[in-house]
C-alpha atoms as a PDB file:
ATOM      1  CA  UNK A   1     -81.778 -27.975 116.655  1.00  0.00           C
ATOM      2  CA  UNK A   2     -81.757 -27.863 120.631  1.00  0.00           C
ATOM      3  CA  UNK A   3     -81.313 -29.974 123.679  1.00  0.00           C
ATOM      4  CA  UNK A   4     -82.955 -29.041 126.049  1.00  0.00           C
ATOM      5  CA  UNK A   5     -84.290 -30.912 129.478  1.00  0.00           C
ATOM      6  CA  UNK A   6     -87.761 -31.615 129.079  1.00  0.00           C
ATOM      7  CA  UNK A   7     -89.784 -28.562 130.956  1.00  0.00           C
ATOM      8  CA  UNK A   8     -88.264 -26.284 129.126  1.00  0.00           C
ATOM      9  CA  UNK A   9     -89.622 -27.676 125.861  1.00  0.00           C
ATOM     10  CA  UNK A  10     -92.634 -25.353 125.281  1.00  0.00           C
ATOM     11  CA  UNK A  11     -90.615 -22.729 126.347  1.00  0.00           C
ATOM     12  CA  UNK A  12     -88.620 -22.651 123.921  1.00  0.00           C
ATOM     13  CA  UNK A  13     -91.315 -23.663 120.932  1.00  0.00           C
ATOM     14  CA  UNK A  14     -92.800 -20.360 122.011  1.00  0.00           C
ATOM     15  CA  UNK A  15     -89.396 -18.385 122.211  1.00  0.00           C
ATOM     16  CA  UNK A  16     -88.092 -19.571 118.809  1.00  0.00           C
ATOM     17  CA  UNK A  17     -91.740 -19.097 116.474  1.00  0.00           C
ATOM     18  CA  UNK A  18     -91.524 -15.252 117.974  1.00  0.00           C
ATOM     19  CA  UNK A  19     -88.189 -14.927 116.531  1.00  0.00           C
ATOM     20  CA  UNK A  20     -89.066 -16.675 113.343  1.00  0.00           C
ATOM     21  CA  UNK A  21     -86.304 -19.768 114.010  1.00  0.00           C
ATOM     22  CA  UNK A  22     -87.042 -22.671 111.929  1.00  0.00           C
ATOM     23  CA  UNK A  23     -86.734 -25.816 114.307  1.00  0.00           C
ATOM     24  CA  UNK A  24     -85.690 -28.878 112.809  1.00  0.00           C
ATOM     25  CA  UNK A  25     -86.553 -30.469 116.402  1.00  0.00           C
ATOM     26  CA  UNK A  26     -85.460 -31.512 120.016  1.00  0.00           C
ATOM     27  CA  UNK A  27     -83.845 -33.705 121.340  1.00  0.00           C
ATOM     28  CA  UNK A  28     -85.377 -34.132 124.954  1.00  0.00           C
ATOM     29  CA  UNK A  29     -82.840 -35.749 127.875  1.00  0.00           C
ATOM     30  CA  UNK A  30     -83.797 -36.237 131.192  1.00  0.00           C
ATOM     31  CA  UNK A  31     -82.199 -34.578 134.400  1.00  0.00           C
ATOM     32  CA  UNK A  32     -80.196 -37.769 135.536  1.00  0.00           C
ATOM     33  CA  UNK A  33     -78.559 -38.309 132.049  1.00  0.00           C
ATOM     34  CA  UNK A  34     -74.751 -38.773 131.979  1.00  0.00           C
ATOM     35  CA  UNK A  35     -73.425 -39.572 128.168  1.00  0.00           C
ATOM     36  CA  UNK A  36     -74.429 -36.976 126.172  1.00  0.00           C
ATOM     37  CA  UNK A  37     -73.108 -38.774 122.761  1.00  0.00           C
ATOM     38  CA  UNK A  38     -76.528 -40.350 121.827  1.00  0.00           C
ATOM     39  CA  UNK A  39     -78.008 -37.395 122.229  1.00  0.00           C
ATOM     40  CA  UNK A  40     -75.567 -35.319 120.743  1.00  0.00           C
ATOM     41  CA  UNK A  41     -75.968 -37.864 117.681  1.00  0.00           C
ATOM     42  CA  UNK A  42     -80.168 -37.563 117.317  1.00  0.00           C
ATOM     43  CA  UNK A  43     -79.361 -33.755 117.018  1.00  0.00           C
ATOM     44  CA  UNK A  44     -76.798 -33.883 114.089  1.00  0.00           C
ATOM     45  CA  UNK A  45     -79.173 -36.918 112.441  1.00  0.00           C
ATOM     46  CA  UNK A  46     -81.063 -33.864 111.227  1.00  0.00           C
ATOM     47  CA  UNK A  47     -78.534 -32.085 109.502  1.00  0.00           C
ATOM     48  CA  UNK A  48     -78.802 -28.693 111.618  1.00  0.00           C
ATOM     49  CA  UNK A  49     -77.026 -25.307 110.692  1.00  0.00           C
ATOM     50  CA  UNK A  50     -76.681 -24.877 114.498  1.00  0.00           C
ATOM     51  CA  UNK A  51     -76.986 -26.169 117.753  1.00  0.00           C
ATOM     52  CA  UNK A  52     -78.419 -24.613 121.092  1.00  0.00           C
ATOM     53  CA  UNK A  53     -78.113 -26.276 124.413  1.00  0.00           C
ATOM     54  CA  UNK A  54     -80.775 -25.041 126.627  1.00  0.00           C
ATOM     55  CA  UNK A  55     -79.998 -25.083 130.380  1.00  0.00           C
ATOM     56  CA  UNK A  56     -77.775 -27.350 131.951  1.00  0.00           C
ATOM     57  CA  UNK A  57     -73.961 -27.239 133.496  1.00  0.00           C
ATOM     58  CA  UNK A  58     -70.691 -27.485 132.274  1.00  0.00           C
ATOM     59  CA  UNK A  59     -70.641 -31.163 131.980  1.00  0.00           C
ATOM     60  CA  UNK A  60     -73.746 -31.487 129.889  1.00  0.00           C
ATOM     61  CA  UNK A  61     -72.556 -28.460 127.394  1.00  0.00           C
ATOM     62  CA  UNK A  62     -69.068 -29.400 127.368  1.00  0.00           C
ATOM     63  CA  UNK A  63     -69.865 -32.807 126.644  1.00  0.00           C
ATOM     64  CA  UNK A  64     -72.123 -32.547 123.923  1.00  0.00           C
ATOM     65  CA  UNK A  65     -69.330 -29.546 122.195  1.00  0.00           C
ATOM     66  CA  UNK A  66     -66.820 -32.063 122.344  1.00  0.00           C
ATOM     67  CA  UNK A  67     -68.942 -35.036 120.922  1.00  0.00           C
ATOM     68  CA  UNK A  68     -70.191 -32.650 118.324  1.00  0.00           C
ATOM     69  CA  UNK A  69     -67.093 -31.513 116.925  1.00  0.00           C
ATOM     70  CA  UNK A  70     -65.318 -34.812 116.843  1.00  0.00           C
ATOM     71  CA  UNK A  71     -68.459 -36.569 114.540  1.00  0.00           C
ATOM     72  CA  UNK A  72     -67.732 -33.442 112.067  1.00  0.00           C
ATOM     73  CA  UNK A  73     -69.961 -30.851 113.020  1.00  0.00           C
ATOM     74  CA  UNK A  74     -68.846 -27.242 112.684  1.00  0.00           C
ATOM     75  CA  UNK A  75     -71.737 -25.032 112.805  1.00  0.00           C
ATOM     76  CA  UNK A  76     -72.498 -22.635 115.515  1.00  0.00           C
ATOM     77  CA  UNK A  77     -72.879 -24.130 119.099  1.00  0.00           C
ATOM     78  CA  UNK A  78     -75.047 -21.684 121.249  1.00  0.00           C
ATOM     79  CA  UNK A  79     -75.786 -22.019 125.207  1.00  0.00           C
ATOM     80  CA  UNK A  80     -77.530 -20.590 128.132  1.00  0.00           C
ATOM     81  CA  UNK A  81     -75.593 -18.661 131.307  1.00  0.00           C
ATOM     82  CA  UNK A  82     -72.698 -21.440 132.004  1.00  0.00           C
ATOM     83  CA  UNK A  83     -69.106 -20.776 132.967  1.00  0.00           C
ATOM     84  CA  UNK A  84     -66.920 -20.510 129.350  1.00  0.00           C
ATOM     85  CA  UNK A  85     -64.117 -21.803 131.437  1.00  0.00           C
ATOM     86  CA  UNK A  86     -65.296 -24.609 132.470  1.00  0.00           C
ATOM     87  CA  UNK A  87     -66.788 -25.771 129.392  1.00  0.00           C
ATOM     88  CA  UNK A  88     -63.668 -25.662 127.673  1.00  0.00           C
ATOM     89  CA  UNK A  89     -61.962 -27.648 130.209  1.00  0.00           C
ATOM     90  CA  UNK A  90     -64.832 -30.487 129.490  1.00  0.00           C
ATOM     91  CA  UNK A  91     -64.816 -30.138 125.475  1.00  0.00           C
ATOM     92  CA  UNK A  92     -61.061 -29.566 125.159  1.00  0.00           C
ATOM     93  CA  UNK A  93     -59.529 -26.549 123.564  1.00  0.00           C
ATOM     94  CA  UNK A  94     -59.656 -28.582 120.087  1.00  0.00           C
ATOM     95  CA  UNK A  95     -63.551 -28.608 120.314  1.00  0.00           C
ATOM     96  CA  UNK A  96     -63.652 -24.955 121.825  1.00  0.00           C
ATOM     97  CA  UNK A  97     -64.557 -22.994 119.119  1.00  0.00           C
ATOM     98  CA  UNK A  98     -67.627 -21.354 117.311  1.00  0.00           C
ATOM     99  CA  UNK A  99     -69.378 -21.507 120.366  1.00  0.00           C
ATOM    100  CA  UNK A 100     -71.149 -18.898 122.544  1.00  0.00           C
ATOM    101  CA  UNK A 101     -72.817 -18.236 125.742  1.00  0.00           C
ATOM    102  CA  UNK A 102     -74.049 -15.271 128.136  1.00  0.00           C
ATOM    103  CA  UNK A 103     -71.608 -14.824 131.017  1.00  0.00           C
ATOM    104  CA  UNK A 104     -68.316 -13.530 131.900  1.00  0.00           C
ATOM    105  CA  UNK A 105     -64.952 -13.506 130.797  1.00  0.00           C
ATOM    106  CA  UNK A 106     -63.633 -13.045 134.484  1.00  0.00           C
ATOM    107  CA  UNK A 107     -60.601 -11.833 132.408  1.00  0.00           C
ATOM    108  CA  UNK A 108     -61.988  -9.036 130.363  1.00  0.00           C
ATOM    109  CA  UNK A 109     -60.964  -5.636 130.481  1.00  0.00           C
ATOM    110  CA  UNK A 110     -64.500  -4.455 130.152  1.00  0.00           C
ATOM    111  CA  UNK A 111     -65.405  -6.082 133.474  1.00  0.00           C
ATOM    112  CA  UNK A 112     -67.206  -4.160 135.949  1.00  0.00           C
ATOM    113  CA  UNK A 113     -65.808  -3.194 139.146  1.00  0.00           C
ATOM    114  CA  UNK A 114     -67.467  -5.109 141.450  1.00  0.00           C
ATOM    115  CA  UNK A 115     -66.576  -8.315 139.131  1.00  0.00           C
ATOM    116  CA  UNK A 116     -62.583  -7.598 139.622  1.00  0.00           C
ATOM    117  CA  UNK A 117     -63.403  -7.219 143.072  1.00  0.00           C
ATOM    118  CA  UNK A 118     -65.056 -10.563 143.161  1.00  0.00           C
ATOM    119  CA  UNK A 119     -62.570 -12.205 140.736  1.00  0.00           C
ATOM    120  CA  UNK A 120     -59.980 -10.758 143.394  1.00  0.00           C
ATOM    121  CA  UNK A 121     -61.462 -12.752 146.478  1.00  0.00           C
ATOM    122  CA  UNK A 122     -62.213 -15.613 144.728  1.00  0.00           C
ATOM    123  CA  UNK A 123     -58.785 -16.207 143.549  1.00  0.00           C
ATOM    124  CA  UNK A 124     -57.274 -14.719 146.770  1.00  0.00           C
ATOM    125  CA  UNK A 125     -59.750 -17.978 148.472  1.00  0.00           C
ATOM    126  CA  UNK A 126     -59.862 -20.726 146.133  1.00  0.00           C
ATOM    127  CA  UNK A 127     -57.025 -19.917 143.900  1.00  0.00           C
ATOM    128  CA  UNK A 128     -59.380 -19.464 141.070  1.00  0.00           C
ATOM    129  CA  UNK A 129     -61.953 -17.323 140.325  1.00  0.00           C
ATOM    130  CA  UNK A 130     -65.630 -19.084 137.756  1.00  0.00           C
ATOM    131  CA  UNK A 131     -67.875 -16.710 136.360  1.00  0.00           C
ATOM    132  CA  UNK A 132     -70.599 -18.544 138.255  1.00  0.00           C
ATOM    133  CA  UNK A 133     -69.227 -17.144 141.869  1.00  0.00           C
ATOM    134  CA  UNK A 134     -70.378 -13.611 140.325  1.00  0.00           C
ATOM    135  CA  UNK A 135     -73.692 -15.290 139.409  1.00  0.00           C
ATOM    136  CA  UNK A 136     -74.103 -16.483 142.700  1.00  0.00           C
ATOM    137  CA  UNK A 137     -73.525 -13.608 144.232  1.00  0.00           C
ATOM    138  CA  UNK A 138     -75.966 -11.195 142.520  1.00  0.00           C
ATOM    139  CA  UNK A 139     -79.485 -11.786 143.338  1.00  0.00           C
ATOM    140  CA  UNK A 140     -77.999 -12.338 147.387  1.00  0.00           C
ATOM    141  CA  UNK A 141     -76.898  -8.120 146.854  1.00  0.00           C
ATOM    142  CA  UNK A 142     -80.175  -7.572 144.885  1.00  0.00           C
ATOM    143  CA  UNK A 143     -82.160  -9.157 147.971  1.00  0.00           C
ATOM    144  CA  UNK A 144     -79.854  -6.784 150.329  1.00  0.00           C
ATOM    145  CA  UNK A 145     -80.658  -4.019 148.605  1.00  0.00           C
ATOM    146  CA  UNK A 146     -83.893  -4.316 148.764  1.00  0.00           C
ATOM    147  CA  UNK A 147     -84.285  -5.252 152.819  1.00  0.00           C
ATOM    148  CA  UNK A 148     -82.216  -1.757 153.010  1.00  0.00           C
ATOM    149  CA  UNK A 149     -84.491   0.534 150.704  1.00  0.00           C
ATOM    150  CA  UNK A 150     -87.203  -1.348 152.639  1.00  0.00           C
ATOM    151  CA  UNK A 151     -85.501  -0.451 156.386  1.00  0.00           C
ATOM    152  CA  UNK A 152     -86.852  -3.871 157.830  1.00  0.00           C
ATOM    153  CA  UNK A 153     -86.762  -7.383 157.666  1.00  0.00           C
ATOM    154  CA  UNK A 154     -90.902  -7.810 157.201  1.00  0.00           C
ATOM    155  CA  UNK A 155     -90.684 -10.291 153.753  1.00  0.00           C
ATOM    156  CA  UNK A 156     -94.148  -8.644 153.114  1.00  0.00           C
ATOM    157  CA  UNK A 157     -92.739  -5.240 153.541  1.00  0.00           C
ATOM    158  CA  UNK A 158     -89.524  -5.661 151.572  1.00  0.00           C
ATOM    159  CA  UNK A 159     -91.693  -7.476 148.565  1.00  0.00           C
ATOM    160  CA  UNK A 160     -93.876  -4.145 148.345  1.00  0.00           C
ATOM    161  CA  UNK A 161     -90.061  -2.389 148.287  1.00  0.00           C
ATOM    162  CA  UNK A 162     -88.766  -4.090 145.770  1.00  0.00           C
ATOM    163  CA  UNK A 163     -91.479  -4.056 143.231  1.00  0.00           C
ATOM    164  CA  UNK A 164     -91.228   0.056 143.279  1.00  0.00           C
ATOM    165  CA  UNK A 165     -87.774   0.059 142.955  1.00  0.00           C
ATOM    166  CA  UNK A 166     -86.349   1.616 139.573  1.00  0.00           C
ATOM    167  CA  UNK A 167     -83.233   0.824 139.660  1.00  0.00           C
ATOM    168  CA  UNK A 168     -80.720  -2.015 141.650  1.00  0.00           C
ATOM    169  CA  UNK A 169     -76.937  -2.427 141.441  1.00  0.00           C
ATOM    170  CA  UNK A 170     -75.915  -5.380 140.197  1.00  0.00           C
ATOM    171  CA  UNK A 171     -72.298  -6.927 139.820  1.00  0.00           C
ATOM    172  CA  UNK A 172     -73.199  -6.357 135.936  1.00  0.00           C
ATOM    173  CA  UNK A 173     -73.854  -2.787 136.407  1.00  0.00           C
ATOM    174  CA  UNK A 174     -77.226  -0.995 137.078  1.00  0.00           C
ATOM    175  CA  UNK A 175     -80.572  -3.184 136.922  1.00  0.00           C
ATOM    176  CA  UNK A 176     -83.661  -2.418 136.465  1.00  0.00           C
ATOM    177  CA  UNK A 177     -87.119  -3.669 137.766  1.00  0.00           C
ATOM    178  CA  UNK A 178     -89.040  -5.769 135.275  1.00  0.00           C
ATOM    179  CA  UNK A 179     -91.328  -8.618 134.848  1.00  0.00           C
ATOM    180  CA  UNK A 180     -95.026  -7.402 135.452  1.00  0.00           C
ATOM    181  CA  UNK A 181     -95.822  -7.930 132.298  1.00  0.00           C
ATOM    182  CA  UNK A 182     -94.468 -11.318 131.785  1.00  0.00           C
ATOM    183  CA  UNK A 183     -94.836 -12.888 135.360  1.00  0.00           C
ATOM    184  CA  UNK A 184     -97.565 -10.588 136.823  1.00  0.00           C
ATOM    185  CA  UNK A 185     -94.972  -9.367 139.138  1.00  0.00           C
ATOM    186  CA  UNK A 186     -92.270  -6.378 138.776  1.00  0.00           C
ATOM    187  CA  UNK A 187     -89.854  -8.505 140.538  1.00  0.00           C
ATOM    188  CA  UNK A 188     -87.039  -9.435 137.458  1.00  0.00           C
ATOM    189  CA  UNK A 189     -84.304  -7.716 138.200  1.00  0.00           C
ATOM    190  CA  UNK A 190     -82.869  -6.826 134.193  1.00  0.00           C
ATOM    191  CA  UNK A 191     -79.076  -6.109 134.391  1.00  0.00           C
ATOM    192  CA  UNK A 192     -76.845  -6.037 131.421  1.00  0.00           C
ATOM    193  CA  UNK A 193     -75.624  -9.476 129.917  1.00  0.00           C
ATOM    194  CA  UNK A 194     -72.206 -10.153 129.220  1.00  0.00           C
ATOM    195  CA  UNK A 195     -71.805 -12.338 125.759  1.00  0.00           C
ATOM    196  CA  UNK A 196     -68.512 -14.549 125.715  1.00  0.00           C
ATOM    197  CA  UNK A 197     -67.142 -16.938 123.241  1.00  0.00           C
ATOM    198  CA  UNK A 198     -65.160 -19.664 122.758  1.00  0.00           C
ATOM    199  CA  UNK A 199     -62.517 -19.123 119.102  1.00  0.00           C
ATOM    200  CA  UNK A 200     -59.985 -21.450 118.554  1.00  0.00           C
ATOM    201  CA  UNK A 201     -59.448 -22.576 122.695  1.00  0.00           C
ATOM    202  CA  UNK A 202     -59.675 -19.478 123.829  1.00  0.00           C
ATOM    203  CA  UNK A 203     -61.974 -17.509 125.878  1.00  0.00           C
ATOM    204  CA  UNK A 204     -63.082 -14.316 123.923  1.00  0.00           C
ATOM    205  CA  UNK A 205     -65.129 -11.350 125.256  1.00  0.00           C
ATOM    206  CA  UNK A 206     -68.303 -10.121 122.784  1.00  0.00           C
ATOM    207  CA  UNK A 207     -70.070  -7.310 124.724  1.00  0.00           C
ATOM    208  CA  UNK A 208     -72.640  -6.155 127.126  1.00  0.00           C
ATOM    209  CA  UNK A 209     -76.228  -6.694 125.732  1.00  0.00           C
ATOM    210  CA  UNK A 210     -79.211  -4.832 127.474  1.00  0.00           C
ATOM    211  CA  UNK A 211     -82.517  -7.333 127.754  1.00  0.00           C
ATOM    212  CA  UNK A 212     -84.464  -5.899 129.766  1.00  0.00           C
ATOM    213  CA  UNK A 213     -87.775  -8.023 131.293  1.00  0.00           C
ATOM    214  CA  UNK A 214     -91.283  -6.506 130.423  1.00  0.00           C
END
């Protein structure tokens, strides 16, 4: 079962049929939307063996975790790319668990360098330091990196430089160039993903997962 905003409908149908899911539907919410329990009670109508929230920020996910777990539903709750951290703090640590989700655990050990170093500053400014400040801050070093290899500021001249690039640092570790064959243009920078959790309250590190873009 999913809930996802409306464009991304298709999407998804497409995604889910390649990987053989079996869908038991969607439940569709538009952009402006701001209680999540309705929803959150169409998806469980259909009696799903897990939940994944497409897109969306904090607030939507952490709503619809919390909502879920207090009608009775413990299944697997999946999302897309939001902060763990903050999704807890919307759900509650009661509802926080069986739940997962591709970013960091600013925490982790197994962080890369250039993520302490941005953990670092962003707790040194703000006095805390969201996964989504090293999100941020990728593709604006990607676009640097490319306006360097390119040795001018031409945006015609640095596009041609960036699609023969092989390789691009990322705050995730090394990238790679993808996405000719899926967008017609090798311009998808493919880094490793970092796969968190949320067990019992707590934020909990899975691993780095290569997916790289054809």
């Amino acid at each position: 079962m999913t809930v996802p905003p409306p464009y991304l409908e298709p999407l998804f149908r497409k995604k889910a049929k390649a990987e053989e899911l079996e869908l038991l539907g969607f439940v569709l919410w538009p952009l402006d939307t701001t209680d999540f329990t309705a929803l959150t009670v169409k998806a469980l109508a259909t009696k799903p063996d897990s939940l994944f929230l497409i897109n969306g920020w904090p607030i939507h996910m952490g709503s619809m975790l919390k909502a879920a777990r207090e009608m009775g539903f413990t299944g697997p709750v999946l999302a897309c790319h939001e902060d763990p951290y903050d999704i807890r703090e919307v759900a509650g640590r009661a509802a926080s668990t069986h739940f997962y989700t591709h970013n960091v655990d600013i925490n982790a050990p197994e962080m890369t360098p250039v993520i302490k170093e941005i953990a670092r500053r962003g707790k040194a400014k703000y006095g805390r330091t969201s996964p989504t400040h090293v999100w941020g801050w990728s593709p604006s070093w990607s676009l640097v990196q490319a306006v360097e290899a390119a040795q001018s500021l031409d945006s015609t001249v640095v596009k041609n430089t960036w699609e023969k690039m092989t390789s691009i640092q990322t705050p995730y570790g090394t990238g790679r160039m993808g996405g000719k064959k899926t967008y017609g243009i090798n311009h998808t920078v493919s880094a490793p993903m970092p796969l968190t959790a949320l067990k019992d309250g707590e934020v909990i590190w899975v691993k780095w997962q290569e997916v790289p873009m054809p």
